[in-house]
Protein backbone atom coordinates (compact mmCIF):
# COMPACT_ATOMS: atom_id res chain seq x y z
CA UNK A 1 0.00 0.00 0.00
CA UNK A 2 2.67 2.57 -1.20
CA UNK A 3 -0.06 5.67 -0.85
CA UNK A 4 -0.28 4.61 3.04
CA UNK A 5 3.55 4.39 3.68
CA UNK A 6 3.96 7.62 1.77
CA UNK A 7 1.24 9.19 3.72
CA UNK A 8 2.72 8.00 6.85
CA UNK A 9 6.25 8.95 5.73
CA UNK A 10 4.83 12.72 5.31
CA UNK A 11 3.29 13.17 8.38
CA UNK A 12 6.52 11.58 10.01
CA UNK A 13 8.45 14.59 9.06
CA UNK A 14 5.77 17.02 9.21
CA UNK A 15 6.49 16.00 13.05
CA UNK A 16 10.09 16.31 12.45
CA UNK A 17 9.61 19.76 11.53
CA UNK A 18 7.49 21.18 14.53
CA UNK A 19 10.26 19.85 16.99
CA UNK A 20 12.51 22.33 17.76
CA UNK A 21 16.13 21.66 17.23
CA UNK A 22 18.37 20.23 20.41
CA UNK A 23 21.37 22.57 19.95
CA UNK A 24 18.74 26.24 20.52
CA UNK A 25 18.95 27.01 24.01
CA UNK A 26 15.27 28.46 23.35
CA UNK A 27 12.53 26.30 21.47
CA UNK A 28 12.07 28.19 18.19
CA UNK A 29 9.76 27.23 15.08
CA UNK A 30 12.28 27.49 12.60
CA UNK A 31 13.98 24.92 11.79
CA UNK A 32 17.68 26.70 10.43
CA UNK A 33 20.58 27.34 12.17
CA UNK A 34 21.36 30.73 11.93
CA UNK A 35 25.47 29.92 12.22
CA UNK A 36 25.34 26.83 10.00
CA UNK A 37 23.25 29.40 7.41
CA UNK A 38 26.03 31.87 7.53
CA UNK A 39 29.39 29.58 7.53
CA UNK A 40 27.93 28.10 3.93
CA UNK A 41 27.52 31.87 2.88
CA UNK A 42 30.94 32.64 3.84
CA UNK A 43 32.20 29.94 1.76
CA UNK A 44 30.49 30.30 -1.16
CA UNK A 45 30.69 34.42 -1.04
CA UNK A 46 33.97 36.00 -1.34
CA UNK A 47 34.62 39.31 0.04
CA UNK A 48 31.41 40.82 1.57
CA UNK A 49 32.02 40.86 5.15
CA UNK A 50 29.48 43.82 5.83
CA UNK A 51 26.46 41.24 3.97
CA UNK A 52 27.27 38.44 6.38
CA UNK A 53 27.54 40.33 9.34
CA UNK A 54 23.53 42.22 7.92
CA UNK A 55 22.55 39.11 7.12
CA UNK A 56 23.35 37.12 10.49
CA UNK A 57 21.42 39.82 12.31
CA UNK A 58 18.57 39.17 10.01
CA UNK A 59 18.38 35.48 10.64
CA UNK A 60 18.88 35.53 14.98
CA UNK A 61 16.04 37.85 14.61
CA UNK A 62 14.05 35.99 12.12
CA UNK A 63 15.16 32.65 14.72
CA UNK A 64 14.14 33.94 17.66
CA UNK A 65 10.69 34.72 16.28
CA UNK A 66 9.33 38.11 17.80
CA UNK A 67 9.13 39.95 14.31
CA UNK A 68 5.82 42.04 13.29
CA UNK A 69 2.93 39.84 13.43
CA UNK A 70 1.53 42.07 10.14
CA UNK A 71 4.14 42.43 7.74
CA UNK A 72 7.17 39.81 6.13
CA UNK A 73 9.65 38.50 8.27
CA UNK A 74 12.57 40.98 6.69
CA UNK A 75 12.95 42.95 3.63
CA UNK A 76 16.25 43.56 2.19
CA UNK A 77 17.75 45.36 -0.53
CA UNK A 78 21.03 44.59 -2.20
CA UNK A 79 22.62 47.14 -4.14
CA UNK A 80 26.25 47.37 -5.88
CA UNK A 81 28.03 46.39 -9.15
CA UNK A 82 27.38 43.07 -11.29
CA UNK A 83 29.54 40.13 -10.18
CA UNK A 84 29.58 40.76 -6.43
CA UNK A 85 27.22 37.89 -5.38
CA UNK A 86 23.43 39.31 -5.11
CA UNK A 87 21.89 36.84 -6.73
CA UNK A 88 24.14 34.08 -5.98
CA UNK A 89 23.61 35.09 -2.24
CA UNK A 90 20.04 34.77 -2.16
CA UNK A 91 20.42 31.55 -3.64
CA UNK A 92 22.73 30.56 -1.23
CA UNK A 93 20.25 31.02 1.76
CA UNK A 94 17.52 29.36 0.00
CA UNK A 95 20.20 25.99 -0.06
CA UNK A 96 20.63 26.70 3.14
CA UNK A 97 17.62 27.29 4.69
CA UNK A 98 14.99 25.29 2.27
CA UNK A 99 17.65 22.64 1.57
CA UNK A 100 17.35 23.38 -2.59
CA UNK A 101 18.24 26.83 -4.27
CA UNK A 102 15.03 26.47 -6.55
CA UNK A 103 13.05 26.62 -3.77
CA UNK A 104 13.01 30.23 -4.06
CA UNK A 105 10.32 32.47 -5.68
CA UNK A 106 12.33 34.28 -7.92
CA UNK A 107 10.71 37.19 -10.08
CA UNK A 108 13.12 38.42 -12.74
CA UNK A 109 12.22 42.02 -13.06
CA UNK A 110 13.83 43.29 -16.08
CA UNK A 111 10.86 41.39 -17.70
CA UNK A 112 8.80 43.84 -16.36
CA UNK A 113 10.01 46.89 -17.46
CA UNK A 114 6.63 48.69 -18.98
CA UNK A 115 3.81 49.34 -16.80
CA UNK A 116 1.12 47.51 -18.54
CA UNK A 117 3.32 44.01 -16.82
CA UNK A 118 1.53 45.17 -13.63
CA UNK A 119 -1.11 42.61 -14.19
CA UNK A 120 2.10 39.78 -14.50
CA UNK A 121 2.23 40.25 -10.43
CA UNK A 122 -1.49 41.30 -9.34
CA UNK A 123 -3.66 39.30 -12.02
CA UNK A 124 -5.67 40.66 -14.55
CA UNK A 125 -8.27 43.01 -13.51
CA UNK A 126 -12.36 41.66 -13.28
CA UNK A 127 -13.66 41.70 -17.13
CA UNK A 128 -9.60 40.94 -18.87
CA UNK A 129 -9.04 37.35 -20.64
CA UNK A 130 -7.34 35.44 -17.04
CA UNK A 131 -9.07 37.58 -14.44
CA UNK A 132 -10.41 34.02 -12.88
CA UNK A 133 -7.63 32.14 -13.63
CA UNK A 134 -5.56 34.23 -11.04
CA UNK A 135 -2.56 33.99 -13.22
CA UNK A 136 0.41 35.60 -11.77
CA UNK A 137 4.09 35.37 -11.68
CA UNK A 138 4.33 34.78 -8.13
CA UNK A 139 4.66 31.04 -6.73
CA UNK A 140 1.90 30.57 -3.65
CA UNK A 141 3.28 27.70 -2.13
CA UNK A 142 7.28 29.22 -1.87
CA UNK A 143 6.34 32.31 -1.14
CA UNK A 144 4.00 30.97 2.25
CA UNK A 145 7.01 28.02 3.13
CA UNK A 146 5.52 25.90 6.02
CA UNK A 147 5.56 26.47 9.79
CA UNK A 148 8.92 25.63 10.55
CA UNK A 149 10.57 26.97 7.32
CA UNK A 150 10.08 30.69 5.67
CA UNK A 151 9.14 31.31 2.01
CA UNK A 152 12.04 33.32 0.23
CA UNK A 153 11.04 35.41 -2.21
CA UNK A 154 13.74 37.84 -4.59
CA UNK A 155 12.77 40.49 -6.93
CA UNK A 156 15.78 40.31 -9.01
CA UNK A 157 17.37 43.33 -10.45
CA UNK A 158 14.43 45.14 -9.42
CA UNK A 159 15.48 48.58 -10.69
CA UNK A 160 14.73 47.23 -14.17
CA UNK A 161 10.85 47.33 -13.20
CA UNK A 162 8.75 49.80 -14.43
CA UNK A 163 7.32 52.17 -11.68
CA UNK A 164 4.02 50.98 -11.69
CA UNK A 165 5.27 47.53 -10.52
CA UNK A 166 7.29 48.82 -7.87
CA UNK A 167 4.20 50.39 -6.62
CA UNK A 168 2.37 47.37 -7.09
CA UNK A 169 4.56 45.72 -4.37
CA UNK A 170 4.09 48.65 -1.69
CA UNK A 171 1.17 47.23 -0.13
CA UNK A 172 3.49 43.37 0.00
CA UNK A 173 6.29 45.41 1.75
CA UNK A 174 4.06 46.78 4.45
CA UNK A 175 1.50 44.78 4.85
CA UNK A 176 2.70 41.31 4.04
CA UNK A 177 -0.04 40.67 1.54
CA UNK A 178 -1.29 41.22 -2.35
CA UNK A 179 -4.96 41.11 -3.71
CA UNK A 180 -5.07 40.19 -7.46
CA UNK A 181 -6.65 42.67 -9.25
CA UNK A 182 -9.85 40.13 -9.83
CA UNK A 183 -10.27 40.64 -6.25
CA UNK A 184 -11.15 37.21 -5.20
CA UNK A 185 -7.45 36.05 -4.05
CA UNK A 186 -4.98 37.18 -1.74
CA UNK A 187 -1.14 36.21 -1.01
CA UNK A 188 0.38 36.15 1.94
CA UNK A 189 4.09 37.06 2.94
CA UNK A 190 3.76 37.56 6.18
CA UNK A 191 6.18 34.17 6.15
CA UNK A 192 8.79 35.13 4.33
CA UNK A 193 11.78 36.72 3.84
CA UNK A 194 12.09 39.21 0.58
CA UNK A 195 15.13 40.27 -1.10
CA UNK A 196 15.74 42.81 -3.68
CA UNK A 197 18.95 42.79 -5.79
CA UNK A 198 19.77 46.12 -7.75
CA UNK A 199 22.44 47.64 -9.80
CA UNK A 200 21.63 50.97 -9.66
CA UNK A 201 24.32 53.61 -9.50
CA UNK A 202 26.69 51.33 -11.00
CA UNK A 203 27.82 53.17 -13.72
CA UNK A 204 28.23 56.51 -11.42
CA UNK A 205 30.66 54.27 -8.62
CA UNK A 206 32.26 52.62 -11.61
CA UNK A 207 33.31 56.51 -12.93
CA UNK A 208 33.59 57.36 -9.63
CA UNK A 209 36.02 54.51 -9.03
CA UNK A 210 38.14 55.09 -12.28
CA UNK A 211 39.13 58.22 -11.08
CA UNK A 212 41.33 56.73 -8.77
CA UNK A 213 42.56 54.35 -11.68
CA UNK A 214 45.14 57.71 -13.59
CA UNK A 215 45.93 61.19 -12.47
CA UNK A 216 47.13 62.37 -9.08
CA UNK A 217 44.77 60.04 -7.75
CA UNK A 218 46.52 57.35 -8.98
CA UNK A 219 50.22 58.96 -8.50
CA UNK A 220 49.09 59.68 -4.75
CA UNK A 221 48.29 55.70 -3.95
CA UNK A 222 44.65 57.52 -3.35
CA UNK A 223 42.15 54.80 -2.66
CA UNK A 224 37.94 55.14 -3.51
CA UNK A 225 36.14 56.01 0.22
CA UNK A 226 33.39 53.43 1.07
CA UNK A 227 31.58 56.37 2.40
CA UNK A 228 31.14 58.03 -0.77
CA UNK A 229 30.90 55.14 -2.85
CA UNK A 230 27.26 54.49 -0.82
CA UNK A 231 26.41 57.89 -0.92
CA UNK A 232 26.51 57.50 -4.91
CA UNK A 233 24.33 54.69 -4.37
CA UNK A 234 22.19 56.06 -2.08
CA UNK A 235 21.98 59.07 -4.47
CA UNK A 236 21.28 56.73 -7.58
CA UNK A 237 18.04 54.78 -5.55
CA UNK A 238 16.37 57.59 -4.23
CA UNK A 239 16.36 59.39 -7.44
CA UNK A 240 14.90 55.63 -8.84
CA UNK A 241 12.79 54.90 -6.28
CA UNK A 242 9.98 56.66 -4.40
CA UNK A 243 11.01 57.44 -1.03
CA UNK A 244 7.56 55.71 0.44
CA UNK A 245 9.03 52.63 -1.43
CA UNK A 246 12.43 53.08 0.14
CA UNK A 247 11.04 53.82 3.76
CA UNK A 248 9.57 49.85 3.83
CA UNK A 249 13.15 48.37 3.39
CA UNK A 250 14.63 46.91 6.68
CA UNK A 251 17.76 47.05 5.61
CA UNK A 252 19.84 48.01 2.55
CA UNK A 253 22.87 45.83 2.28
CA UNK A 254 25.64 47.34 -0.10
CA UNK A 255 28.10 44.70 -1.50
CA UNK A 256 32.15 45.63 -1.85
CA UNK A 257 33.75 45.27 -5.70
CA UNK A 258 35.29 42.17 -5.65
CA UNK A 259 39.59 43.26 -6.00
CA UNK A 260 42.55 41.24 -7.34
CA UNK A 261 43.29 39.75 -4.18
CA UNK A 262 40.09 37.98 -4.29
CA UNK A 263 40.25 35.99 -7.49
CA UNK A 264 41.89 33.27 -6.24
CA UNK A 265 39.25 32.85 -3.41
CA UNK A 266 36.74 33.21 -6.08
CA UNK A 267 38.67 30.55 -8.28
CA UNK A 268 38.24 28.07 -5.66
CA UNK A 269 34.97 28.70 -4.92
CA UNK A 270 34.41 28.16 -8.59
CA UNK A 271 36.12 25.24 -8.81
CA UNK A 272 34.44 23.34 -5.81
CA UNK A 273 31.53 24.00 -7.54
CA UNK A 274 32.62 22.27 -10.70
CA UNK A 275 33.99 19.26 -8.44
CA UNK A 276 30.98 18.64 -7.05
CA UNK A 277 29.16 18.34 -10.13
CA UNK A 278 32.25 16.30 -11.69
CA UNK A 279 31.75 14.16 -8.23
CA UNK A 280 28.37 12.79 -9.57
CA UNK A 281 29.91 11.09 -11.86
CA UNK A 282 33.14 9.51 -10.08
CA UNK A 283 35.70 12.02 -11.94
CA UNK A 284 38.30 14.00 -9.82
CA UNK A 285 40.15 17.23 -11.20
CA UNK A 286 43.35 18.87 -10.17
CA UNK A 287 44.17 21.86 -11.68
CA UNK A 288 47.95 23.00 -11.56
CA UNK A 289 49.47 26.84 -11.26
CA UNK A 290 49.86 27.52 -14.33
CA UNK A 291 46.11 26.87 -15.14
CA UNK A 292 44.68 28.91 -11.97
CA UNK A 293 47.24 31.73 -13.24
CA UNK A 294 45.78 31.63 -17.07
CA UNK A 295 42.44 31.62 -15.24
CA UNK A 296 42.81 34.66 -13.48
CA UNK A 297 44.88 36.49 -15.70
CA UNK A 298 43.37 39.66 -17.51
CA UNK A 299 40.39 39.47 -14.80
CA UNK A 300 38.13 42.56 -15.49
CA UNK A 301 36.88 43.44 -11.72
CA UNK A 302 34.19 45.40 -13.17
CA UNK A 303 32.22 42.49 -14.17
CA UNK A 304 33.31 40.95 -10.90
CA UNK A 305 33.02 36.79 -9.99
CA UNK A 306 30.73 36.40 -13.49
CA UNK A 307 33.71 37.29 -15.81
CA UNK A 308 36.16 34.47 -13.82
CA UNK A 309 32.74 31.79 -14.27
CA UNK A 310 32.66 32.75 -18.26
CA UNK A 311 36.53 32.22 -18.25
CA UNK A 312 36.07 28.56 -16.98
CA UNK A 313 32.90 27.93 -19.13
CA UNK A 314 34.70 28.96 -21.95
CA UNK A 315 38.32 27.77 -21.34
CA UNK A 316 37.94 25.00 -19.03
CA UNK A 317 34.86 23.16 -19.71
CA UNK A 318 35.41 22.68 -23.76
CA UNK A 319 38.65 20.15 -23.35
CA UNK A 320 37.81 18.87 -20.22
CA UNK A 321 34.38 17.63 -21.53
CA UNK A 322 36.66 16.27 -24.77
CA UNK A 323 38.82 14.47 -22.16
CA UNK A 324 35.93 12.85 -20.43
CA UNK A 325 34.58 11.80 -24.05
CA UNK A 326 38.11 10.64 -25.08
CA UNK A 327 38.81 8.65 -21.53
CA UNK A 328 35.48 7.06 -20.38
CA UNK A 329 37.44 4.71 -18.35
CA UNK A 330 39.20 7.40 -16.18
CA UNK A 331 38.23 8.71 -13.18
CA UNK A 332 41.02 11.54 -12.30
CA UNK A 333 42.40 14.35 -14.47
CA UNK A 334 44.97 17.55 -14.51
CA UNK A 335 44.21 20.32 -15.86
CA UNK A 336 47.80 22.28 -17.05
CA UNK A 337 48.19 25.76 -19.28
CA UNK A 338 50.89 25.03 -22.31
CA UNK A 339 51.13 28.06 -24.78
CA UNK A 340 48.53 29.92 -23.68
CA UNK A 341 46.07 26.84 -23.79
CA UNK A 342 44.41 25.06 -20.78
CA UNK A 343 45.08 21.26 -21.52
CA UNK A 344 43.15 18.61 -19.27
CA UNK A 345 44.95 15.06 -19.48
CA UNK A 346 44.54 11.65 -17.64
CA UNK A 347 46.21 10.66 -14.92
């Protein structure tokens, strides 16, 4: 009777998941460990102490489970230049915390750049083709999560939007819920966490930054101020965003440009990543100085950890996935730079 076990099976851990965990000194609902959540952040996000440290506060609070009764469980906002981990973060916590990165509702909002999309969140309105169907981009099941787990929910690069939609989400921000626009549904967030990722200003703290790059500046040893690099940002999303929109935002988190001294951090963390999906399948990869040094050669910081991932999906993955096709009997290779060429051999 497989629907009985499977039944029984499900209610097992639904049990499971009301206990509270033996290592909290105090009972809580949730089921994460605020510590564990942030040591796999730190190891799979280079160089953005100040996010950890926001985050970490965020999650104790979100543990110990006093928050507002009437609105989400946090809102953040992300800002700073492409590359330095926004998305991936997000993800991160969602591995972390929901045990699966997917289990995130993610709305990508440079697809909703013109105001008409409105209706992509809220529904279309009573008397519009879809207005019972209660179509909307937004996932009811991740965004609620379960008793001892919260929903996650990111509004990727969510300057992109057009202003209408931002608007759209004032009343989720502060309230912790949205009514289609049929009128007959509402969603509740009041369980979740919300991030927002954004890249605006980075084109002003990019100039900004350059002007450090030649010049006296440069002559001087002159280095950009993190001060003024977040007042550019600053600057940049309240001339974006309405300041009623800003004003809902627990906390905005600004993320540090990812320098030299990083990359081979970032290399590593790219590589484990590559190992573990190499691990499903038995194989093992070393990769030799030379290759981490063509790797990380020529790095352009301003497209930050994305421009060292292309490098390995473009340089790396080509002749290793011609080795594995060439040796289907081996389980180990090296991966060595000769001429100017990565070159992945058996061992």
């Amino acid at each position: 009777m497989p629907y009985i076990n499977d039944a029984i099976a499900g209610n097992q851990k639904h049990n499971e998941d009301l206990k509270p965990r033996t290592e909290d000194a105090r009972p809580s609902r949730f089921r994460f460990c605020p510590d564990e959540v942030i040591r796999l952040l730190k190891a799979r996000i280079i160089g953005q102490t100040e996010m950890q440290d926001s985050i970490a506060d965020l999650l104790h609070v979100v543990k110990a489970d006093f928050s507002e009764s009437g609105r989400p469980l946090g809102i953040s906002l992300f800002v700073g230049s492409t590359g330095v981990g926004k998305t991936e973060t997000v993800r991160v916590l969602a591995e972390a915390i929901l045990g699966d990165a997917d289990q995130l509702c993610r709305i990508d909002m440079n697809t909703l750049a013109q105001e008409h999309y409105t209706a992509a969140l809220t529904g279309a309105p009573p008397g519009y083709v879809g207005s019972k169907e209660h179509h909307t981009l937004f996932n009811p099941e991740k965004i609620a999560g379960s008793y001892s787990r919260p929903g996650i929910v990111m509004f990727d690069e969510i300057e992109k939007a057009s202003r209408d939609v931002a608007r759209a989400l004032l009343n989720v921000l502060d309230s912790g819920t949205l009514e289609l626009a049929a009128g007959t549904k509402r969603l509740d967030f009041k369980n979740c966490l919300i991030f927002m990722t954004s890249n605006e200003g980075a084109r002003e703290l990019d100039a900004y930054r350059r002007k450090f790059q030649r010049g006296w500046r440069k002559w001087l040893g002159a280095s950009p101020s993190t001060n003024h690099e977040k007042s550019i940002l600053d600057a940049a999303l309240q001339k974006k965003f309405d300041l009623e929109f800003i004003n809902r935002i627990d906390r905005i988190i600004y993320f540090e440009e990812l320098g030299s001294k990083l990359l081979d951090d970032i290399l590593n963390v790219e590589l484990a990543m590559l190992d573990a999906r190499l691990s499903r399948q038995q194989i093992a990869l070393e990769v030799d100085a030379s290759a981490r040094a063509h790797l990380v050669a020529g790095h352009d910081k301003r497209f930050g950890a994305r421009h060292l991932r292309r490098k390995l999906r473009t340089y790396l993955e080509p002749p290793l996935a011609r080795a594995l096709r060439n040796e289907p009997g081996r389980h180990r290779f090296h991966v060595t730079c000769r001429e100017g060429v990565l070159v992945v051999v058996p061992e």
